[in-house]
Protein backbone atom coordinates (compact mmCIF):
# COMPACT_ATOMS: atom_id res chain seq x y z
CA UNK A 1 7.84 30.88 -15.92
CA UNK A 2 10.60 33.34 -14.57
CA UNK A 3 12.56 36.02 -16.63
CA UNK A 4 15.56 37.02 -16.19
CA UNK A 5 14.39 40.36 -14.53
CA UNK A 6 12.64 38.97 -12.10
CA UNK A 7 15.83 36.62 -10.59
CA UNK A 8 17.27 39.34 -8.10
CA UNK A 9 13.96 39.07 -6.06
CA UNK A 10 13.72 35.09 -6.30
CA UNK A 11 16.98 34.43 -5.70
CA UNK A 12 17.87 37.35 -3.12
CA UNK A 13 20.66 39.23 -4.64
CA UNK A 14 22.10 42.21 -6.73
CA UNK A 15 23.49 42.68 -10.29
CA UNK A 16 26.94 42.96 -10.78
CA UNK A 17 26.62 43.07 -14.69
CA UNK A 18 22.51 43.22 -15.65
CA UNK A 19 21.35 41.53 -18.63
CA UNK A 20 21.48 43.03 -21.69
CA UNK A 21 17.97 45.20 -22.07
CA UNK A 22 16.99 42.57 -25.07
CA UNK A 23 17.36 39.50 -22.91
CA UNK A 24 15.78 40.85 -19.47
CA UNK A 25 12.47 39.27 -20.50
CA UNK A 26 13.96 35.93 -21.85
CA UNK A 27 12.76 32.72 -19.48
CA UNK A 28 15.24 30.63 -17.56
CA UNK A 29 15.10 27.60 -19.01
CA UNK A 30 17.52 25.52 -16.41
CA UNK A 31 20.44 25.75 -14.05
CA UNK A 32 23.85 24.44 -13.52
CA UNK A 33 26.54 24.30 -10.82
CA UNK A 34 29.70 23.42 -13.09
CA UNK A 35 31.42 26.36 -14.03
CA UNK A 36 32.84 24.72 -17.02
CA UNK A 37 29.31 24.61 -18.72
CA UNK A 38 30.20 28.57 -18.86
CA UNK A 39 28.93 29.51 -22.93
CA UNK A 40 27.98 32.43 -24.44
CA UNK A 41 24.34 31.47 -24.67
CA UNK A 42 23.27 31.08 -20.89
CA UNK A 43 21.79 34.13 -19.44
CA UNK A 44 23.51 34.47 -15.54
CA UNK A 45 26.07 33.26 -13.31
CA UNK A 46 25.32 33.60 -9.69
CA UNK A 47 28.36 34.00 -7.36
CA UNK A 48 29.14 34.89 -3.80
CA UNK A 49 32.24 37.06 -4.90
CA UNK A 50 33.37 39.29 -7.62
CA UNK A 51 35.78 38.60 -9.95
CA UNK A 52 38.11 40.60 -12.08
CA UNK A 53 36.04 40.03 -15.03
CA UNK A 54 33.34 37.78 -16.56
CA UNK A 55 32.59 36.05 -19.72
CA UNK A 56 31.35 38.56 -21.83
CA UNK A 57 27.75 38.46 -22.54
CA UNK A 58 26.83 37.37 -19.48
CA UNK A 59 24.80 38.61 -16.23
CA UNK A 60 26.28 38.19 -13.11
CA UNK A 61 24.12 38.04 -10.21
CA UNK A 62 25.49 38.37 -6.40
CA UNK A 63 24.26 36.68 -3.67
CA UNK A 64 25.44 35.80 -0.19
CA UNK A 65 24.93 32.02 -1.00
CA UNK A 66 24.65 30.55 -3.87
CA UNK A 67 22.93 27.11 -2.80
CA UNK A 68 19.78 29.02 -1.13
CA UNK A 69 19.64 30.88 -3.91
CA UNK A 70 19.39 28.06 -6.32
CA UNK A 71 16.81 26.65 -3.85
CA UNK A 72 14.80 30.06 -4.31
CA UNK A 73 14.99 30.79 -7.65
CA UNK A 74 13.71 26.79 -8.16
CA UNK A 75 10.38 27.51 -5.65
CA UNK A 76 9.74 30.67 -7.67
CA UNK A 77 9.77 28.62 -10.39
CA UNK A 78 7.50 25.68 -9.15
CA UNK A 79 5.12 28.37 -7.47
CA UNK A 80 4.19 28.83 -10.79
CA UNK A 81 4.23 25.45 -12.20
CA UNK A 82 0.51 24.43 -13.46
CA UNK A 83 0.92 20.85 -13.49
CA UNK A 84 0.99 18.18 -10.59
CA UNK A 85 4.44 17.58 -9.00
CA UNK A 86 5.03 13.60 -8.07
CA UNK A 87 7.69 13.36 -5.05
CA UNK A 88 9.17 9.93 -4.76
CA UNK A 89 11.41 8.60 -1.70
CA UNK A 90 12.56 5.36 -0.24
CA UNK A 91 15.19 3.46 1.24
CA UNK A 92 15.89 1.44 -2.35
CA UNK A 93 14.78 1.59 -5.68
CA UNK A 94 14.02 5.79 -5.68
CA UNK A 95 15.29 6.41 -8.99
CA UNK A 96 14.33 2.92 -11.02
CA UNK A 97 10.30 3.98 -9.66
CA UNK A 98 11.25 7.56 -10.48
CA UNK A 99 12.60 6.82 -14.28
CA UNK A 100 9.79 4.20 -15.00
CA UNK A 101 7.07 6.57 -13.56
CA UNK A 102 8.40 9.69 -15.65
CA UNK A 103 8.66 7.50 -18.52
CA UNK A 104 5.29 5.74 -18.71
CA UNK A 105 4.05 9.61 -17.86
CA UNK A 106 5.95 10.60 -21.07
CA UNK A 107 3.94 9.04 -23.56
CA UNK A 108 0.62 10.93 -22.56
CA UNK A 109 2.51 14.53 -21.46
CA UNK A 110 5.17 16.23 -21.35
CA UNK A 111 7.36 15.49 -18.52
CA UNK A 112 10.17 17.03 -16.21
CA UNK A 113 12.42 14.64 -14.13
CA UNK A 114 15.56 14.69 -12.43
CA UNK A 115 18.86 12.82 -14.20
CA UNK A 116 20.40 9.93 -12.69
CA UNK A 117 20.19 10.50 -8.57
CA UNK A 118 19.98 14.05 -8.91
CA UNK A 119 18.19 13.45 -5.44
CA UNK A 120 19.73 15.97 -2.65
CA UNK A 121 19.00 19.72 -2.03
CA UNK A 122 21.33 20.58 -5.61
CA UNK A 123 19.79 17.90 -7.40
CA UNK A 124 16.14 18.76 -6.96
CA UNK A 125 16.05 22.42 -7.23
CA UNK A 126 18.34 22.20 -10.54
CA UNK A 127 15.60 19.19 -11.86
CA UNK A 128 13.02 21.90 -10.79
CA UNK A 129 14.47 25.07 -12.37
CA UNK A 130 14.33 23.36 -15.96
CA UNK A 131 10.52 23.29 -15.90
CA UNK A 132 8.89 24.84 -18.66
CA UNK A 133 5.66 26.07 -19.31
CA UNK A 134 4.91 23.05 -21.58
CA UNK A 135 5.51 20.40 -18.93
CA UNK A 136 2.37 18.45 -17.23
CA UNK A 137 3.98 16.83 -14.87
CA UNK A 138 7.01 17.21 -12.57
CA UNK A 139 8.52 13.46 -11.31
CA UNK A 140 11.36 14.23 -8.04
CA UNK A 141 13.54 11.99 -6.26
CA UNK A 142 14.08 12.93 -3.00
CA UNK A 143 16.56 11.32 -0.60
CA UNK A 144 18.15 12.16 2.17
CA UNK A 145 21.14 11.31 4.19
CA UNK A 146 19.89 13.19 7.53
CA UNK A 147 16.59 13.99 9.50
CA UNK A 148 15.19 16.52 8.11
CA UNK A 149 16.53 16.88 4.23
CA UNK A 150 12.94 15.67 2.62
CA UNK A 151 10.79 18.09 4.71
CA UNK A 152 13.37 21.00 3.79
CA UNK A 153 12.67 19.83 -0.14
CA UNK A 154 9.02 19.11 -0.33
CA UNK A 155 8.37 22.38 1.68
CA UNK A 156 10.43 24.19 -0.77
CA UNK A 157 8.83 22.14 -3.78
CA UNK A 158 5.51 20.99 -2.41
CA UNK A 159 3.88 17.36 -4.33
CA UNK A 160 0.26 16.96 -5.07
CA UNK A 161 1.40 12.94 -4.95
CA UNK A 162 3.75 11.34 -3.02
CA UNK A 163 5.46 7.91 -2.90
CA UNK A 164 7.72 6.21 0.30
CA UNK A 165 8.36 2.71 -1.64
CA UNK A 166 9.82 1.41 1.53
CA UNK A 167 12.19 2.19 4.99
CA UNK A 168 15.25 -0.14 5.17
CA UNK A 169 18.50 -0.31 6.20
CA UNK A 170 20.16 2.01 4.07
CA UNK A 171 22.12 4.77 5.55
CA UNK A 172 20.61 3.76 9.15
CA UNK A 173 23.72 4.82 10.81
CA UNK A 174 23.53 8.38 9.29
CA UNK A 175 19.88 8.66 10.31
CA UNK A 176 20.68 7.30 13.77
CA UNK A 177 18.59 4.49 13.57
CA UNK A 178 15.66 2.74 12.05
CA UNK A 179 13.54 4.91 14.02
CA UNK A 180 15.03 8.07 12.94
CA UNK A 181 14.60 6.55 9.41
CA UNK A 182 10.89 6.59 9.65
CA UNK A 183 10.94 9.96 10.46
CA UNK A 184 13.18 10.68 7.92
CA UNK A 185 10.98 9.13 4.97
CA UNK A 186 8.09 10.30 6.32
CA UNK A 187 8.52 13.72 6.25
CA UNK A 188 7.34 13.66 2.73
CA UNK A 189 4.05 13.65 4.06
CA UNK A 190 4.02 17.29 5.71
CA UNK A 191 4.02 19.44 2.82
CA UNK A 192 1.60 17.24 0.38
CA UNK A 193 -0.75 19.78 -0.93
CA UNK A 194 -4.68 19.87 0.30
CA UNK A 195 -6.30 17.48 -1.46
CA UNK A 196 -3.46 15.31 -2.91
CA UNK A 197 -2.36 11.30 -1.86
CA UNK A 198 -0.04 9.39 -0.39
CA UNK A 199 1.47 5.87 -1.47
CA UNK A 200 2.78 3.53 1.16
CA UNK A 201 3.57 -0.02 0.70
CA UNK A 202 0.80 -2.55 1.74
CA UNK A 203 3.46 -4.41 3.99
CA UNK A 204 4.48 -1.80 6.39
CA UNK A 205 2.35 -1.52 9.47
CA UNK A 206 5.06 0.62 11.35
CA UNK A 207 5.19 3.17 8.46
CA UNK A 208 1.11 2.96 7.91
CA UNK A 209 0.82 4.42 11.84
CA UNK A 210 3.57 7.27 11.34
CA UNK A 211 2.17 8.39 8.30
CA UNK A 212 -1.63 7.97 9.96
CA UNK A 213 -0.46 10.61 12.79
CA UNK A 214 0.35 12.84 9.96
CA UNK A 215 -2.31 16.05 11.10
CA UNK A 216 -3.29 16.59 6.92
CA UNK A 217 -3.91 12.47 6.81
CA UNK A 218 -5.71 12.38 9.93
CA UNK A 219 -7.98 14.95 8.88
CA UNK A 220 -8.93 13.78 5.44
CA UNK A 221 -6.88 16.69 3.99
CA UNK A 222 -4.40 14.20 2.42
CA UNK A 223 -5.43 10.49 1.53
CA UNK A 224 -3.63 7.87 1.70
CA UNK A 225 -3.47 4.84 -0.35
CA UNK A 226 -1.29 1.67 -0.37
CA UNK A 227 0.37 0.10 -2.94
CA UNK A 228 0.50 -2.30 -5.14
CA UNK A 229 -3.27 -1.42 -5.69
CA UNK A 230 -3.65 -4.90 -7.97
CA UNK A 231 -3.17 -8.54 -7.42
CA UNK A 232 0.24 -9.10 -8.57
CA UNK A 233 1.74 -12.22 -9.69
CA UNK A 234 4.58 -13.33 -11.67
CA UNK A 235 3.81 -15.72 -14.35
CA UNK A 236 7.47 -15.99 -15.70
CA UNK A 237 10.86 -15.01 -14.62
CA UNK A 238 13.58 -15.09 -16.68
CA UNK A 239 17.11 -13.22 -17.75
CA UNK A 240 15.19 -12.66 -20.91
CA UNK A 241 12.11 -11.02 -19.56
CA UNK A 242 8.84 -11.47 -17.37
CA UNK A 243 5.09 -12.17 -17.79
CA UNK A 244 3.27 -10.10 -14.82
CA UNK A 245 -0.57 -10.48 -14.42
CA UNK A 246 -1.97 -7.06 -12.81
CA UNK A 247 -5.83 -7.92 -11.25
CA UNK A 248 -8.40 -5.61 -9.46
CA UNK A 249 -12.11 -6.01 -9.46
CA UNK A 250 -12.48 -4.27 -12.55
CA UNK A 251 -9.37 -5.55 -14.90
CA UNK A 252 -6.78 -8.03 -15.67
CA UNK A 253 -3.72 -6.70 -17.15
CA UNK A 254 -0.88 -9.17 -18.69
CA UNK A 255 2.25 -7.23 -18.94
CA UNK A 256 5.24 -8.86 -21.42
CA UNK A 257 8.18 -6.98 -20.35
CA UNK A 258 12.04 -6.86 -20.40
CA UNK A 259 12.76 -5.58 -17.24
CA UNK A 260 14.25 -7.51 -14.31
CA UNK A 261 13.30 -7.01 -10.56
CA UNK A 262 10.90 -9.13 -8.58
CA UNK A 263 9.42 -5.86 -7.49
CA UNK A 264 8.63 -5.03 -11.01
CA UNK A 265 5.30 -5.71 -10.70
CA UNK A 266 4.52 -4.16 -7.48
CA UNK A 267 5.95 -0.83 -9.07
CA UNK A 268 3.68 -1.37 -12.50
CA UNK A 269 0.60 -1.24 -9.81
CA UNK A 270 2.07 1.69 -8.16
CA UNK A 271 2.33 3.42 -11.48
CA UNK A 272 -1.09 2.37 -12.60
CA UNK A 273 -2.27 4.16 -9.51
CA UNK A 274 -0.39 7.42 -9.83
CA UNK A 275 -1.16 7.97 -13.49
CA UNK A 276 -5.32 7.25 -12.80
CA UNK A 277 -4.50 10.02 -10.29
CA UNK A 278 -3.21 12.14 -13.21
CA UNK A 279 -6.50 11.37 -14.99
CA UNK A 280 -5.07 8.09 -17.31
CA UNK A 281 -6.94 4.76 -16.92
CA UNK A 282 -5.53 1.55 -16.83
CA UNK A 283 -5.96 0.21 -20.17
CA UNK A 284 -3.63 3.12 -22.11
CA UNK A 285 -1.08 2.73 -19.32
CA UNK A 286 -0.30 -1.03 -19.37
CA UNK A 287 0.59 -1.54 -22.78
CA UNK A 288 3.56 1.23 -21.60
CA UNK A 289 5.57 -1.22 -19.50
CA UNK A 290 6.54 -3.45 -22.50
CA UNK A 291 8.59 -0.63 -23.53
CA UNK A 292 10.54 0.35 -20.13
CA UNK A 293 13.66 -0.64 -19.42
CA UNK A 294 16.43 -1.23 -16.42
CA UNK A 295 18.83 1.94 -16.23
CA UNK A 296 22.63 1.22 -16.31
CA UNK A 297 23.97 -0.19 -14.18
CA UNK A 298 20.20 -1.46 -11.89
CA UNK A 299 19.48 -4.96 -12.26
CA UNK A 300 20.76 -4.87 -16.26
CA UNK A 301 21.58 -7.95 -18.11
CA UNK A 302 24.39 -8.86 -20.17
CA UNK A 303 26.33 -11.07 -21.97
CA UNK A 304 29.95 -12.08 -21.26
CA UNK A 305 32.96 -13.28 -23.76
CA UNK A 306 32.55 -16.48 -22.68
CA UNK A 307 28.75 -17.42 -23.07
CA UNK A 308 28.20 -16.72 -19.25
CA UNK A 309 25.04 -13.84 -18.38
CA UNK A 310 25.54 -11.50 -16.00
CA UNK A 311 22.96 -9.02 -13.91
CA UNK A 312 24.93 -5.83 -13.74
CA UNK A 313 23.67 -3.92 -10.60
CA UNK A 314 26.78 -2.19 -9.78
CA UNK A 315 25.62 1.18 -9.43
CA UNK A 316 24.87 0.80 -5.87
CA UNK A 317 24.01 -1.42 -2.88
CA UNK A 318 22.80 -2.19 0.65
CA UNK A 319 21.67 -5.07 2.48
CA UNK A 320 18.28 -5.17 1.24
CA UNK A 321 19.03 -4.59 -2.35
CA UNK A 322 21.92 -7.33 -1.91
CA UNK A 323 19.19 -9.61 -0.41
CA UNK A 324 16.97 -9.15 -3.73
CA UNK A 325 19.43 -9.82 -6.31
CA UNK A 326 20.60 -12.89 -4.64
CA UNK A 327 16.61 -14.12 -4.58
CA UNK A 328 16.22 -13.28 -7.85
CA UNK A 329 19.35 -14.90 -8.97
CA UNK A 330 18.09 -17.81 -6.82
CA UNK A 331 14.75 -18.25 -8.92
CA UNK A 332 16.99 -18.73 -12.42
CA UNK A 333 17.72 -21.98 -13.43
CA UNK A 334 21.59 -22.01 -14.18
CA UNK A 335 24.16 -24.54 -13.35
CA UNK A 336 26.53 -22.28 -11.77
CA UNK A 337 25.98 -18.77 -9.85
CA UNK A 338 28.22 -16.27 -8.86
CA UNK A 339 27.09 -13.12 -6.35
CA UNK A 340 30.23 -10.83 -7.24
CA UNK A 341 30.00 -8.34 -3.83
CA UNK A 342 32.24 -4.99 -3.78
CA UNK A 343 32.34 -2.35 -0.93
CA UNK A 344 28.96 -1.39 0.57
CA UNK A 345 28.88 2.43 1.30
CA UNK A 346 25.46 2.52 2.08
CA UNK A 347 25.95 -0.33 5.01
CA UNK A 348 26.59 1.96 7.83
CA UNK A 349 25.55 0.15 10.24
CA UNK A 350 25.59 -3.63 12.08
CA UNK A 351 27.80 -6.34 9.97
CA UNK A 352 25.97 -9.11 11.43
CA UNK A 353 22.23 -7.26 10.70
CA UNK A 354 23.05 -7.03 7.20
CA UNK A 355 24.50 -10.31 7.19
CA UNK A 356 20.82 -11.60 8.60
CA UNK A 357 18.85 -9.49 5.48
CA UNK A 358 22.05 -10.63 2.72
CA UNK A 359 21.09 -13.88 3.81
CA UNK A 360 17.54 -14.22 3.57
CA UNK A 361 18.16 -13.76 -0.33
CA UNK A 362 20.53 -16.51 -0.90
CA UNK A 363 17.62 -19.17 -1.12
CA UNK A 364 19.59 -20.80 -3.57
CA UNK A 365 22.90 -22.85 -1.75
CA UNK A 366 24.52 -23.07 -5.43
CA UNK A 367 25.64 -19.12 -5.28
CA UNK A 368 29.02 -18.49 -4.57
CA UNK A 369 30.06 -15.29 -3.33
CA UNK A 370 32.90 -13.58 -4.44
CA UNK A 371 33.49 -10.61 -2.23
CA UNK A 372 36.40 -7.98 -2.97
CA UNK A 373 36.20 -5.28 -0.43
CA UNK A 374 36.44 -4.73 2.96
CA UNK A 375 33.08 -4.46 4.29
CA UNK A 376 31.82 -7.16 0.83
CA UNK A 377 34.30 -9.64 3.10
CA UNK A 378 33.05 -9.15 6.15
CA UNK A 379 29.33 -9.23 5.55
CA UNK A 380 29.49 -11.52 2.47
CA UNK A 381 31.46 -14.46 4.62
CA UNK A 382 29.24 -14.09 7.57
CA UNK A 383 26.10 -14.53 5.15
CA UNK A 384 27.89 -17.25 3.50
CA UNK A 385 28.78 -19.00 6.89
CA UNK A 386 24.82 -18.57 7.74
CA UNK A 387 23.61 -20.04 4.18
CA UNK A 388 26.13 -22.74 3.57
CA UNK A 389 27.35 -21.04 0.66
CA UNK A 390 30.66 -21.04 -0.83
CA UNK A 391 32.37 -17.64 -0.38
CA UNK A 392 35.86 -16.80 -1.63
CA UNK A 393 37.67 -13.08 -0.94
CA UNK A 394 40.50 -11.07 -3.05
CA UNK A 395 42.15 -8.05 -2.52
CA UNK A 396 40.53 -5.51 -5.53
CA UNK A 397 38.43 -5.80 -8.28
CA UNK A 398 41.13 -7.14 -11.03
CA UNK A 399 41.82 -9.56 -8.86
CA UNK A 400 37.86 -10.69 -8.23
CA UNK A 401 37.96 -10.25 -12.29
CA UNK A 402 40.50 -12.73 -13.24
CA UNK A 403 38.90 -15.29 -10.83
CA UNK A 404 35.61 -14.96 -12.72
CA UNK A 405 37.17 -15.37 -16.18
CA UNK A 406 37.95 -18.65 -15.16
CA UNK A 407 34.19 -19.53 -14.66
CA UNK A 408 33.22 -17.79 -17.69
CA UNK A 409 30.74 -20.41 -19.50
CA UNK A 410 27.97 -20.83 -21.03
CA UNK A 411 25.57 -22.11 -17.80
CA UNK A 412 26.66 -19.74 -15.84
CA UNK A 413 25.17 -16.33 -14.24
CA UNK A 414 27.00 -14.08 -12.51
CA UNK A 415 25.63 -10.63 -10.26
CA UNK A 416 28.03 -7.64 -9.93
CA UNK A 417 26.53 -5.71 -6.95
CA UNK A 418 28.44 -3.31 -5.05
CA UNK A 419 28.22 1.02 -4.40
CA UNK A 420 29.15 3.13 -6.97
CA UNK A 421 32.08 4.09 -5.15
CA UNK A 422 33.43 0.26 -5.31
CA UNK A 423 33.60 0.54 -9.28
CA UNK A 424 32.10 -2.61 -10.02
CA UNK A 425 31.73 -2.06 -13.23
CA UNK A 426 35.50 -2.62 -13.56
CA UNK A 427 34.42 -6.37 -13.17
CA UNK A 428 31.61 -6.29 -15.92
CA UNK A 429 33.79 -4.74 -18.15
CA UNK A 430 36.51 -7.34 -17.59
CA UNK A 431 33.58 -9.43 -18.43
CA UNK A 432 31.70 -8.46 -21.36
CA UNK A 433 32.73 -8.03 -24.81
């Protein structure tokens, strides 16, 4: 893809200590920004300054900035990327689509996809630079905090598919609004290459119009297509698994799968879709989604010391994705339910709006919420006080802990749901085995 010769013109920049002659052909193979991942057998470090010395062995590149050049050195590297680059955003759910799509994509080609949320303009180009000449396919997450951070990375790395799974209500006051949202996700539309598609949700008129008055939609250079592109319906729903029917006028697909998430099946359609645009068909990709899985930490089930079950989705949270664990807790038949809420990072915006979408979940007036947290007690009593729930409040998380040990039975399901930055997981750990 790109040697290590050809990095000064990529990334913009001069060497301070040029490779050794018998490794100026070699091909970068990846990047990192943690200067403790520093070993003998990566090729350059980039820096802004000079040093008194430098690992021996080791090129050192100088640039005036480091980030852009990291953002170059990664479009150099996709320029020349054969295969087709899929570009997911959203306001939820980004990386469970992204993980699921890359992984159902595995099984036919080779793959390239970002970790975790490696999301933001360091994540992407560093998911980017590790594309080798192997890979088929290249699966991005792309979020954004700000107007304006998705059109910066799908210029740099343009898709030949892209996905907006939905606009909500995360990070609203960041964007400045639900309007500014829309504009926000939509900007993944701009740079789709000639010829390629665009998947929007079948449920969003207000993003079907902004992505309409896109100028490469409008004039047939771009198509767009909604999702999910089947008939979905849930046959069974429980802690131990679901039975999805996917139906078009040309198949009927029954799915047996692990995974939790009433939106599980709308994302298997999605999938479907994007791998017939990769040249698949239906009937090798559904067998696929028997094998998938929920990442830590999203939507995961467990087992606690006392017999109880829990859904672990403690990796992150906003009023939406509060709102769909409490449904989905509300369709499972236990005698006693527990929404455990931490801090909401993501809320940013109007307590009693995300009160109104929290609440719209709890269809079931047997949850109890148990909210540690400052913004968790806020929000989580107003929803309570609009539901006729019970809702009880402590200090931290040990504290929230100890109160569910005392509930801890068999009967009984709890949900952990909070940001990352609330360590929930402190709870499920008190919790599980």
């Amino acid at each position: 893809m790109l040697t290590c010769a050809e990095l000064p013109g990529a990334a913009g920049g001069r060497w301070l200590v040029p490779p050794a002659p018998e490794k100026a052909d070699t091909v970068i193979s990846g990047a990192a920004f943690d200067t403790r991942r520093i070993r003998e057998e990566m090729l350059v470090a980039v820096v802004e300054r000079e040093l008194p010395a430098y690992p021996p062995g080791i090129a050192v590149l100088k640039t005036d900035d480091t980030l852009k050049a990291l953002q170059q050195t990664a479009r150099a590297i996709h320029q020349r990327f054969s295969g087709k680059t899929i570009a997911v955003t959203g306001s939820n759910g980004k990386t469970t689509c992204k993980t699921w799509l890359a992984g159902t994509l595995s099984t036919f080609m080779p793959v390239r996809t970002s970790e975790g949320s490696f999301n933001n303009h360091i994540g992407c180009p560093v998911t980017v630079a590790g594309l080798r000449a192997e890979h088929q396919a290249l699966v991005l997450e792309t979020g954004a905090n700000a107007v304006g951070e998705i059109g910066m990375l799908t210029a740099l790395y343009p898709p030949d598919i892209a996905v907006i799974l939905n606009v909500g209500s995360a990070h609203v006051g960041k964007f400045g609004g639900l309007h500014n949202t829309y504009i926000a996700k939509t900007e993944i539309a701009d740079n789709i290459k000639s010829g390629g598609v665009l998947f929007i949700p079948d449920n969003d008129p207000e993003l079907e119009r902004r992505c309409r008055e896109k100028n490469n939609i409008r004039s047939g250079a771009v198509r767009l297509k909604h999702y999910p592109a089947h008939t979905v319906r849930i046959l069974k729903n429980t802690p131990d698994g679901q039975e999805i029917e996917l139906a078009d006028d040309k198949s009927i697909h029954r799915i047996q799968t692990a995974v939790s998430g009433l939106f599980a099946g709308r994302l298997f359609s999605l999938i479907m879709a994007i791998a017939e645009e990769m040249g698949l068909n239906t009937a090798q990709v559904a067998p696929v989604f028997s094998r998938l899985a929920n990442a830590a930490g999203r939507l995961q089930l467990k087992q606690t010391a006392g017999g109880a079950r829990i859904v672990d989705d403690s990796y992150n949270a906003n009023p939406n994705s509060v709102a769909h664990l409490a449904e989905m807790m509300s369709g499972w038949d236990f005698a006693h339910k527990y929404l455990v809420l931490g801090h909401l990072a993501e809320l940013d915006g109007d307590d009693a709006a995300a009160a109104d979408i929290i609440a719209k979940g709890l269809n079931d007036r047997k949850i109890e919420l148990v909210c540690t947290g400052e913004t968790a007690q806020r929000i989580g009593g107003l929803a309570a006080q609009k539901t006729g729930c019970a809702c009880v409040s402590f200090p931290d998380n040990n504290a929230a802990a100890a109160y569910c040990r005392t509930k801890d039975t068999p009967g009984t399901l709890f949900g952990i749901k909070g940001s990352n930055s609330a360590k929930m997981w402190e709870v499920v750990r008190a919790l599980t085995p």
